[in-house]
C-alpha atoms as a PDB file:
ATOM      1  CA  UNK A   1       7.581   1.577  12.693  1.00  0.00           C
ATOM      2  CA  UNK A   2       5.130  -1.149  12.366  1.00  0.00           C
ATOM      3  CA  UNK A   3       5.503  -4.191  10.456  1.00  0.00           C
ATOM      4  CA  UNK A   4       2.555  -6.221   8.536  1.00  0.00           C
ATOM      5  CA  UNK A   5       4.270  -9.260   6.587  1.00  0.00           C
ATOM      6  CA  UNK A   6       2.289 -12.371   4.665  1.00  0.00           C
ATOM      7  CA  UNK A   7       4.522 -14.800   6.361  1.00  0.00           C
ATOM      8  CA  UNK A   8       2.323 -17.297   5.007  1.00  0.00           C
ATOM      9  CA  UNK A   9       2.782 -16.709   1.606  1.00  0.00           C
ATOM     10  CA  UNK A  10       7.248 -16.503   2.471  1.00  0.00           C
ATOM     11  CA  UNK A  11       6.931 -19.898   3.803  1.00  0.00           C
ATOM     12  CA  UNK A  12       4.708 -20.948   1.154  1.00  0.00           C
ATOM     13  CA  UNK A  13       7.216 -20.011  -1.421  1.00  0.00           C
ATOM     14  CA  UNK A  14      10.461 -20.944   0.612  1.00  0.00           C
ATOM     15  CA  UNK A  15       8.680 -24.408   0.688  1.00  0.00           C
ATOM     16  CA  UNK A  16       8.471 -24.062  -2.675  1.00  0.00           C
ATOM     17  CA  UNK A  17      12.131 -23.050  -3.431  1.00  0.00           C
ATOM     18  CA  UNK A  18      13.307 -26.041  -1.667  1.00  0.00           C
ATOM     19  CA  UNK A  19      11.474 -28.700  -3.555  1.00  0.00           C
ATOM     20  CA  UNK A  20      12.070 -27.097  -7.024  1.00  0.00           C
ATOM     21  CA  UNK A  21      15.764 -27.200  -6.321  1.00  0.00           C
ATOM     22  CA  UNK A  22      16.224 -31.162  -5.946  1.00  0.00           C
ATOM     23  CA  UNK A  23      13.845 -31.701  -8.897  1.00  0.00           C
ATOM     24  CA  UNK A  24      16.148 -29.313 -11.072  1.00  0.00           C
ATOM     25  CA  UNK A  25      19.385 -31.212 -10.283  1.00  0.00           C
ATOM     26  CA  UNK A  26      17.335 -34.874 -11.010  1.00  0.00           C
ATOM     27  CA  UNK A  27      16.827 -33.413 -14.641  1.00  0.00           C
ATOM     28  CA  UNK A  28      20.005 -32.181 -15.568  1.00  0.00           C
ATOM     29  CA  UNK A  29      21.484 -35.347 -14.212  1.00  0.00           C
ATOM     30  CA  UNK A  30      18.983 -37.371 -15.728  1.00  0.00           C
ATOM     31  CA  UNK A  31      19.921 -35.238 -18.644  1.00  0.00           C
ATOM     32  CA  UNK A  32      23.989 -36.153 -18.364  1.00  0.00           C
ATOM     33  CA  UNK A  33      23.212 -39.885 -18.019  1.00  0.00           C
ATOM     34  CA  UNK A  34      20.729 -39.911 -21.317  1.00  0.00           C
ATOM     35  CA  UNK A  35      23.883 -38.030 -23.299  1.00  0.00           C
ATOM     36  CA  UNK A  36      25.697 -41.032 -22.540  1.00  0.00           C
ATOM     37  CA  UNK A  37      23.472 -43.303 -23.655  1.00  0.00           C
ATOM     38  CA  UNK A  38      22.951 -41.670 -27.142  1.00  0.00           C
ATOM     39  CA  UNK A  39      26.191 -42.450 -27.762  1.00  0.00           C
ATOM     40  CA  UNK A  40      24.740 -45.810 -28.520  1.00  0.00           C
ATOM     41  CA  UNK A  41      21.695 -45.850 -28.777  1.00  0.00           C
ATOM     42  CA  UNK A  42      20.186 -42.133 -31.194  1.00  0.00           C
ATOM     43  CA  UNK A  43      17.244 -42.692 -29.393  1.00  0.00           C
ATOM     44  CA  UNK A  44      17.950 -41.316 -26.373  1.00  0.00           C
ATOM     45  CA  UNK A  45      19.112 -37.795 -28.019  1.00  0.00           C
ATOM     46  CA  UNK A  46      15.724 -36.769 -28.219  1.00  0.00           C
ATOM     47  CA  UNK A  47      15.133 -37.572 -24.321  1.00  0.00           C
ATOM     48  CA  UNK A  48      18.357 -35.379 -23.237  1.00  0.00           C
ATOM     49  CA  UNK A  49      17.266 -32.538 -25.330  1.00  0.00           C
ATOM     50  CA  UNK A  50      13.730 -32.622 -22.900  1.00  0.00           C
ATOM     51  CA  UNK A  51      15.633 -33.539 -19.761  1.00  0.00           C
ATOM     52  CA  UNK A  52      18.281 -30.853 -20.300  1.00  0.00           C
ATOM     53  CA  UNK A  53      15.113 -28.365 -21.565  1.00  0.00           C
ATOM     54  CA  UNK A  54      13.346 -29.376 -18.586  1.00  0.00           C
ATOM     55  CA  UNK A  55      15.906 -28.935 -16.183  1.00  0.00           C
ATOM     56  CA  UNK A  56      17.389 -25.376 -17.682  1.00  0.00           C
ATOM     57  CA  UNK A  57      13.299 -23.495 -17.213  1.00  0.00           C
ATOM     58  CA  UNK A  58      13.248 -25.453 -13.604  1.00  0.00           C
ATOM     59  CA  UNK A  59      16.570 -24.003 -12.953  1.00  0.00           C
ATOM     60  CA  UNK A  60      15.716 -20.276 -13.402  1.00  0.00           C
ATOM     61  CA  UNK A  61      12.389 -20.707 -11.618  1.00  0.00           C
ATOM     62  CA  UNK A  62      14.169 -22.457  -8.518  1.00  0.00           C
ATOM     63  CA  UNK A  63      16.747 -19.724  -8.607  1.00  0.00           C
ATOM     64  CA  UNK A  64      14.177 -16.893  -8.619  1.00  0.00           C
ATOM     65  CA  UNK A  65      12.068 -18.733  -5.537  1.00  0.00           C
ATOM     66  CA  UNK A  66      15.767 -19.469  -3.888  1.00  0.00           C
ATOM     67  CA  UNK A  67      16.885 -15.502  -4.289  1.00  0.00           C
ATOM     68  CA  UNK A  68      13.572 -14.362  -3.081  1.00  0.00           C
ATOM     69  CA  UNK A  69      12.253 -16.593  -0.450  1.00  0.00           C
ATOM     70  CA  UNK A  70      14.643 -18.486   0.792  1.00  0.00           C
ATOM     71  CA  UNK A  71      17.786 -16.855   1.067  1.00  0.00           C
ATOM     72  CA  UNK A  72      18.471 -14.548   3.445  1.00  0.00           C
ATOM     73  CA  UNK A  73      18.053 -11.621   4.418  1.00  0.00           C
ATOM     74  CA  UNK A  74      15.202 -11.322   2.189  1.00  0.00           C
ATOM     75  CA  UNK A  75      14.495  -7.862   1.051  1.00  0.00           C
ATOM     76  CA  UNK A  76      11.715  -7.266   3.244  1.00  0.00           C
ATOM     77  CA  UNK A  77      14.010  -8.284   6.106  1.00  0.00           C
ATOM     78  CA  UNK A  78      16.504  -5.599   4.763  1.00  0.00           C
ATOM     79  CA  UNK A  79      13.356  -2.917   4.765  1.00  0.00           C
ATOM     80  CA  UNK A  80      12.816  -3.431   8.322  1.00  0.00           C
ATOM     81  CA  UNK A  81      16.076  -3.538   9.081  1.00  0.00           C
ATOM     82  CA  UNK A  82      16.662  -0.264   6.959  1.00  0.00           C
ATOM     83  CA  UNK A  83      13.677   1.542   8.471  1.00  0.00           C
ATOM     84  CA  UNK A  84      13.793  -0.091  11.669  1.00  0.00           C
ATOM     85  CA  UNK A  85      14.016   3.762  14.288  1.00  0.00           C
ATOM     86  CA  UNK A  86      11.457   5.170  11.754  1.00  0.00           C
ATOM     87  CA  UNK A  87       8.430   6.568  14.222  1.00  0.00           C
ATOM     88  CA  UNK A  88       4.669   4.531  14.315  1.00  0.00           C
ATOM     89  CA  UNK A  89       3.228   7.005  11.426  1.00  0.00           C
ATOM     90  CA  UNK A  90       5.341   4.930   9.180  1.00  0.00           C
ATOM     91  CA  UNK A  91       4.005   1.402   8.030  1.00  0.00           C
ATOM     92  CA  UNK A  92       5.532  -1.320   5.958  1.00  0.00           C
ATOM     93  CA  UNK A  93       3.562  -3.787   4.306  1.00  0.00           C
ATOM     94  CA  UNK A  94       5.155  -7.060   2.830  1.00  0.00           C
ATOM     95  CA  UNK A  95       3.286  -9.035   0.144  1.00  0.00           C
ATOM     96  CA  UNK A  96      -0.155  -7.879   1.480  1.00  0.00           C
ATOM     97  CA  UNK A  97      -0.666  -5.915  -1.179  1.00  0.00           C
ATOM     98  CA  UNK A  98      -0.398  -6.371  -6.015  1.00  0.00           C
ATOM     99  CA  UNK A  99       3.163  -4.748  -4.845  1.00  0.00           C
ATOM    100  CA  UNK A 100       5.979  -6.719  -2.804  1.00  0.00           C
ATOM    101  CA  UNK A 101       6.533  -3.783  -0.360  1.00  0.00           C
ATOM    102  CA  UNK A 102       4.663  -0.686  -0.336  1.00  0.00           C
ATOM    103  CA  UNK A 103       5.389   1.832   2.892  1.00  0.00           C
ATOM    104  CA  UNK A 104       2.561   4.069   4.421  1.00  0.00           C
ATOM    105  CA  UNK A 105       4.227   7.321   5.387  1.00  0.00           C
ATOM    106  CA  UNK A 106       2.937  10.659   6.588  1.00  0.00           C
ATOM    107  CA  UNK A 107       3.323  12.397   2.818  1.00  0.00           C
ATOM    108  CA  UNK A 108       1.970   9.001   0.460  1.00  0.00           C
ATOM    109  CA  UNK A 109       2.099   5.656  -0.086  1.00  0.00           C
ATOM    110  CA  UNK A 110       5.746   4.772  -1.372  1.00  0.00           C
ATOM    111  CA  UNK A 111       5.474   1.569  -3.302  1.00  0.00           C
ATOM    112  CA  UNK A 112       9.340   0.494  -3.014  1.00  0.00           C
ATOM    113  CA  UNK A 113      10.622  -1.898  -5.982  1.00  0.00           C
ATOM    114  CA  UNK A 114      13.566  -3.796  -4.227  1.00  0.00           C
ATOM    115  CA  UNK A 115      16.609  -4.793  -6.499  1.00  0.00           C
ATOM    116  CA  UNK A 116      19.476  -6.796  -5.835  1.00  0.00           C
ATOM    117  CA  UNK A 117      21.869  -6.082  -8.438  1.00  0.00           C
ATOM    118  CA  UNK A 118      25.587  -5.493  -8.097  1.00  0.00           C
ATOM    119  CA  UNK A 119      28.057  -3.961 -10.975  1.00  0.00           C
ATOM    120  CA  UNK A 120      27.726  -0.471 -12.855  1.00  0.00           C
ATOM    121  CA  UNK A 121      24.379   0.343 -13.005  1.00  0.00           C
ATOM    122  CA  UNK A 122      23.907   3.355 -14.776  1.00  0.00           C
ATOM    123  CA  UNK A 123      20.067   5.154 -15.471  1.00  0.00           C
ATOM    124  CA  UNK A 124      19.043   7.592 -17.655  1.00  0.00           C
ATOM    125  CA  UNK A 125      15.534   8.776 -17.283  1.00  0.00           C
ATOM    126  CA  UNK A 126      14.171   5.433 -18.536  1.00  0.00           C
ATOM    127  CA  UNK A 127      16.850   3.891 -19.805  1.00  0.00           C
ATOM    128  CA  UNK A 128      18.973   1.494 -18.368  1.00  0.00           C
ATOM    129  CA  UNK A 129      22.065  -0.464 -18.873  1.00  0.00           C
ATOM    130  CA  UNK A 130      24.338  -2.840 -16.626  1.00  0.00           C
ATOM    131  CA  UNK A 131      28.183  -3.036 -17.600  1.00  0.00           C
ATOM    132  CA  UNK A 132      29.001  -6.696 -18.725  1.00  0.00           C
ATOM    133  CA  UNK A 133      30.845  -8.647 -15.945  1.00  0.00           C
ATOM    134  CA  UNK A 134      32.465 -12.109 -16.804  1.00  0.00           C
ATOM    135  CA  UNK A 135      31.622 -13.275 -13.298  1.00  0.00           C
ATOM    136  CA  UNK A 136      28.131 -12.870 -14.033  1.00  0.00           C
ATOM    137  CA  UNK A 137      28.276 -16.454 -16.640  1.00  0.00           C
ATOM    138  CA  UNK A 138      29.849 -17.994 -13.582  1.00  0.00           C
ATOM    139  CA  UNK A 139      26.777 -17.542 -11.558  1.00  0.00           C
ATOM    140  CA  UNK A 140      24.056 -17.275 -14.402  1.00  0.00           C
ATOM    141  CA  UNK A 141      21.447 -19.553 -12.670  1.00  0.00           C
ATOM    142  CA  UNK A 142      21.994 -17.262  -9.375  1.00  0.00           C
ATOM    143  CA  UNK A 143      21.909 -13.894 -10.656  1.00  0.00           C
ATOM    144  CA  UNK A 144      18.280 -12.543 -12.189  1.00  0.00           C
ATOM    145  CA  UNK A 145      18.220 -10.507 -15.000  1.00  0.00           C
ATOM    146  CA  UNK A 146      17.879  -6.831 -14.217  1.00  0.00           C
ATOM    147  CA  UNK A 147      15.036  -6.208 -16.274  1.00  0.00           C
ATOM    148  CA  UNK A 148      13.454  -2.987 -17.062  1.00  0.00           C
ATOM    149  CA  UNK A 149      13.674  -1.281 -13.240  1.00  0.00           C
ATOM    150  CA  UNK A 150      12.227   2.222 -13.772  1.00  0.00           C
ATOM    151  CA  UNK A 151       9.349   0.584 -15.630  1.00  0.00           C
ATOM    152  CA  UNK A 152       8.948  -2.421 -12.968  1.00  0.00           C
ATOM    153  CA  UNK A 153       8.281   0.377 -10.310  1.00  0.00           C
ATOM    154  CA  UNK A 154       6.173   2.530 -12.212  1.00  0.00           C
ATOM    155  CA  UNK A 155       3.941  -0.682 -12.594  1.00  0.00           C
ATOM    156  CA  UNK A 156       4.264  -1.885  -9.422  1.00  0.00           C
ATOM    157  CA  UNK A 157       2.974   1.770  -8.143  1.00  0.00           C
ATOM    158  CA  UNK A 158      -0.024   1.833 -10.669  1.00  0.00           C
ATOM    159  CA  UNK A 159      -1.134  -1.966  -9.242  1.00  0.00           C
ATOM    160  CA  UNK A 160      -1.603  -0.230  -6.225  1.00  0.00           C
ATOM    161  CA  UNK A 161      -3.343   2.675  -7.066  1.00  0.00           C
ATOM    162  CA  UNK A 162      -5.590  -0.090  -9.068  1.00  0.00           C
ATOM    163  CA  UNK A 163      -6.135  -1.764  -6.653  1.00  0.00           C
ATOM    164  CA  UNK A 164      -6.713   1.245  -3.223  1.00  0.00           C
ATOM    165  CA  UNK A 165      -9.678   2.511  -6.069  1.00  0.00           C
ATOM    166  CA  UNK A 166     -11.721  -0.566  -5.359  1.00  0.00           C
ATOM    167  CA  UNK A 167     -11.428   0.045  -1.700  1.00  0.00           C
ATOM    168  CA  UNK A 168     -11.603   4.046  -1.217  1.00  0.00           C
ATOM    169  CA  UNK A 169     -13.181   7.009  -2.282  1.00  0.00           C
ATOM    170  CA  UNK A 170     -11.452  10.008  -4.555  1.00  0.00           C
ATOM    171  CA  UNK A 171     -11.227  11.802  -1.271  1.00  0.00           C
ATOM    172  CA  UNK A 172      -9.745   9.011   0.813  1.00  0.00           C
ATOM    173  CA  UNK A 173      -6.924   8.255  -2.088  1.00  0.00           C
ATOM    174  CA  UNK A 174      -3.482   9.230  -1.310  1.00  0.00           C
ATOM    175  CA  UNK A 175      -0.492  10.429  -3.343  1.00  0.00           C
ATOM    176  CA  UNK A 176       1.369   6.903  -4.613  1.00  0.00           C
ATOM    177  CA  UNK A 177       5.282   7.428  -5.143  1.00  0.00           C
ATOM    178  CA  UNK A 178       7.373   4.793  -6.775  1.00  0.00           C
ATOM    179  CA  UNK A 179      10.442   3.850  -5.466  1.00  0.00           C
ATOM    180  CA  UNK A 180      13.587   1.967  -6.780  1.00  0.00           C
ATOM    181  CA  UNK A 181      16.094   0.828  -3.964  1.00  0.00           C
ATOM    182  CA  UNK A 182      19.313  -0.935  -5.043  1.00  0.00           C
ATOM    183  CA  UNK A 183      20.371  -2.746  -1.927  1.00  0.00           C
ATOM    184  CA  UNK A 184      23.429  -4.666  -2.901  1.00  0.00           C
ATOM    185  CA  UNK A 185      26.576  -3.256  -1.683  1.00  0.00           C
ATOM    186  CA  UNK A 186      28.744  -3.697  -4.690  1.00  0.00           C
ATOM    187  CA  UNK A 187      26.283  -1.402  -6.817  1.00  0.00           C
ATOM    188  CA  UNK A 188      27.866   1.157  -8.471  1.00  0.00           C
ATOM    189  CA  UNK A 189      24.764   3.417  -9.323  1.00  0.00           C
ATOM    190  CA  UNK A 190      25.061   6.570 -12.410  1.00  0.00           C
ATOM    191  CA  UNK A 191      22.059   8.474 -12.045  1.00  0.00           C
ATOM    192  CA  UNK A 192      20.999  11.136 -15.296  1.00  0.00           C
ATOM    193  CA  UNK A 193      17.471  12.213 -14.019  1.00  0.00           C
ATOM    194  CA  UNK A 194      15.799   9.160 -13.420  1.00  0.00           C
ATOM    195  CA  UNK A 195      11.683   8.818 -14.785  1.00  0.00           C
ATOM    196  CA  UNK A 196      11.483   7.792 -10.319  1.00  0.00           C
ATOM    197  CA  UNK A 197      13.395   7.880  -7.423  1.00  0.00           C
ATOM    198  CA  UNK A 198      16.113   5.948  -6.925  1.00  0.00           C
ATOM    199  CA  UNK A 199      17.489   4.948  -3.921  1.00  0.00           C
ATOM    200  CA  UNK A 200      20.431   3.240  -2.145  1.00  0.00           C
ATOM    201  CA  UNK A 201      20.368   1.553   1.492  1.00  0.00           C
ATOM    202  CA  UNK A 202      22.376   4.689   2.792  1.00  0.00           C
ATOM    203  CA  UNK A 203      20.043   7.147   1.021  1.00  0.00           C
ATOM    204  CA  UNK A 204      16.599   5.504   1.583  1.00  0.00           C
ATOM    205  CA  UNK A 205      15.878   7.075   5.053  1.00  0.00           C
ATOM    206  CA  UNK A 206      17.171  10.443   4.338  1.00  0.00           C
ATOM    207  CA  UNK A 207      14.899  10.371   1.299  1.00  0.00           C
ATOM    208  CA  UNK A 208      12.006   9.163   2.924  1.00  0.00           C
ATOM    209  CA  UNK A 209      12.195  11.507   6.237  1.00  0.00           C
ATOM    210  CA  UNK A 210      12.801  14.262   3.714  1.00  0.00           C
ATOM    211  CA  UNK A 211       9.248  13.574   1.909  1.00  0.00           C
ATOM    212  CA  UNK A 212       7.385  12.707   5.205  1.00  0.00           C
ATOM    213  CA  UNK A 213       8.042  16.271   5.766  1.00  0.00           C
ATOM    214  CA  UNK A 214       5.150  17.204   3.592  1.00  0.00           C
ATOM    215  CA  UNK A 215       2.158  15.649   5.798  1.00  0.00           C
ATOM    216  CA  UNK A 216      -0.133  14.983   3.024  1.00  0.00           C
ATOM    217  CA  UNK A 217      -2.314  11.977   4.284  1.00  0.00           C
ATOM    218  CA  UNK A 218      -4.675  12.266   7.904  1.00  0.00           C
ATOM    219  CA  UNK A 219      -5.367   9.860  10.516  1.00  0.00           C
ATOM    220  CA  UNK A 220      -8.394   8.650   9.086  1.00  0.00           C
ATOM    221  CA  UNK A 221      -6.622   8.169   5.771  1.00  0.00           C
ATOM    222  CA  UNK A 222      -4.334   6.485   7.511  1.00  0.00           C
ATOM    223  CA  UNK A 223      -6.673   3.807   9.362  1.00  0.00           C
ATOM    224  CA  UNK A 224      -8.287   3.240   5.788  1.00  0.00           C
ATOM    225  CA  UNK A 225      -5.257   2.900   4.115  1.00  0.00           C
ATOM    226  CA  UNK A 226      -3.586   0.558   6.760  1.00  0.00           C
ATOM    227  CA  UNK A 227      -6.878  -1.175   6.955  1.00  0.00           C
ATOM    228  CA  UNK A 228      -6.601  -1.703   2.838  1.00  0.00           C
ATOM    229  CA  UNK A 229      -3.198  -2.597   2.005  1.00  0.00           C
ATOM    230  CA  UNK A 230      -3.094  -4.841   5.314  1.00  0.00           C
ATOM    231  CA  UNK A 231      -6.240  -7.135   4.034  1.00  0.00           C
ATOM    232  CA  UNK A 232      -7.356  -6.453   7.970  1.00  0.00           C
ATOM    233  CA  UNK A 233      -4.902  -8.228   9.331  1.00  0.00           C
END
C-alpha cells in the first residue's frame, strides 16, 4: 500500500501544539496569582475572571492540537500501521484532501473518520450515546468530546465528493463510502444498524478486503483520482 501524507501541515500543527501548551499554563497561573491578589485589592477579580477565561478556551485548543498532532501514534500512523500488507491498488491519503484520511481502494473511495474514544459506545442508526465515566472529569482537558460521529463521517465523505466534482467528470467519479473506525482499545462498541459503517482496528481490514472485492473503479480512474486527492504530489 502506498502512503501520501502532508507532513508539512503535522509538523505545522505539532509546532503549534507545543507553543499553545506553555501559553495555556502562563494563564491559568497568571490566573491563580490574580485570585490572590483580589483578596485585597477587588480590582483584580475582574483580571482572573479573563486570565482563567483565557486560559480554559487555550486549554481545549492545545489539547485538541496535543491529541492530534503531537502525540503519538497519530491516527494516520495507526492507518498505516493497520493497512500496512494491503496490496499497491490500495492508497491512503493523509490531510491531502477536505477529509483527514480518505483510502483509494479497488471498489471506492473510503473516506475513514478516525475516533479515539474509549468506554461504552453504543450507536443506533444515528444516534449516539457514551456511558458516563467518572475518570473522564479527571482527564477533561485530555479527552475530546465525542461529538456527533455518524454525522462527522457522513460530512467528511460529502467534502470529498465536493470537492473530486471540481476536478473530474460524472464518468470519472467514483463511489465515496464513509467510514467510522474506533481505534482505542478500551472501546466497548453496541452497534443497532448504524446510518455508516463502523469499524474497529480488528475489523477494518476484513471490511475493507471484503468491499475491494467489488472492483468498481479502473486504472485510469485510479491515476485521476490519486492524481486529485494527492494535490500531485
Amino acid at each position: 500500500m502506498k502512503v501520501i501524507t502532508n507532513t508539512e501541515l503535522v509538523e505545522s500543527r505539532a509546532k503549534w501544539g507545543k507553543r499553545v501548551a506553555p501559553v495555556t499554563l502562563l494563564f491559568l497561573v497568571g490566573g491563580l496569582v490574580t485570585n490572590f491578589l483580589s483578596i485585597n485589592n477587588p480590582e483584580y477579580f475582574r483580571i482572573t475572571l479573563l486570565f482563567l477565561f483565557i486560559g480554559f478556551v487555550s486549554a481545549i485548543f492545545s489539547s485538541n492540537l496535543v491529541n492530534n498532532w503531537v502525540r503519538e501514534p497519530r491516527s494516520d500512523q495507526v492507518l498505516e500501521q493497520l493497512l500496512k500488507k494491503f496490496g499497491n491498488d490500495y492508497l491512503l491519503f493523509n490531510y491531502t484532501a477536505p477529509a483527514h484520511h480518505v483510502l483509494l481502494a479497488p471498489d471506492a473511495v473510503h473516506v475513514i473518520t478516525v475516533k479515539k474514544h474509549d468506554g461504552d459506545i453504543t450507536i443506533n442508526e444515528r444516534k449516539v450515546k457514551r456511558k458516563f465515566q467518572f475518570k473522564r472529569l479527571i482527564r477533561f482537558f485530555g479527552d475530546e468530546g465525542l461529538g456527533v460521529p455518524v454525522t462527522e463521517a457522513e460530512s467528511n465523505a460529502a467534502k470529498v465528493q465536493k470537492f473530486l466534482r471540481k476536478s473530474l467528470d460524472e464518468e470519472a467519479m467514483p463511489p465515496i463510502k464513509p467510514l467510522l473506525l474506533f481505534t482505542n482499545k478500551d472501546v466497548n462498541l453496541t452497534l443497532n444498524d448504524p446510518a455508516v459503517p463502523v469499524v474497529q482496528t480488528n475489523s477494518i481490514k476484513t471490511h475493507l478486503r471484503d468491499q475491494g472485492k467489488q472492483r468498481a473503479i479502473s486504472a485510469e480512474q485510479r491515476k485521476q483520482l490519486s492524481d486529485v486527492l494527492g494535490g500531485d504530489k
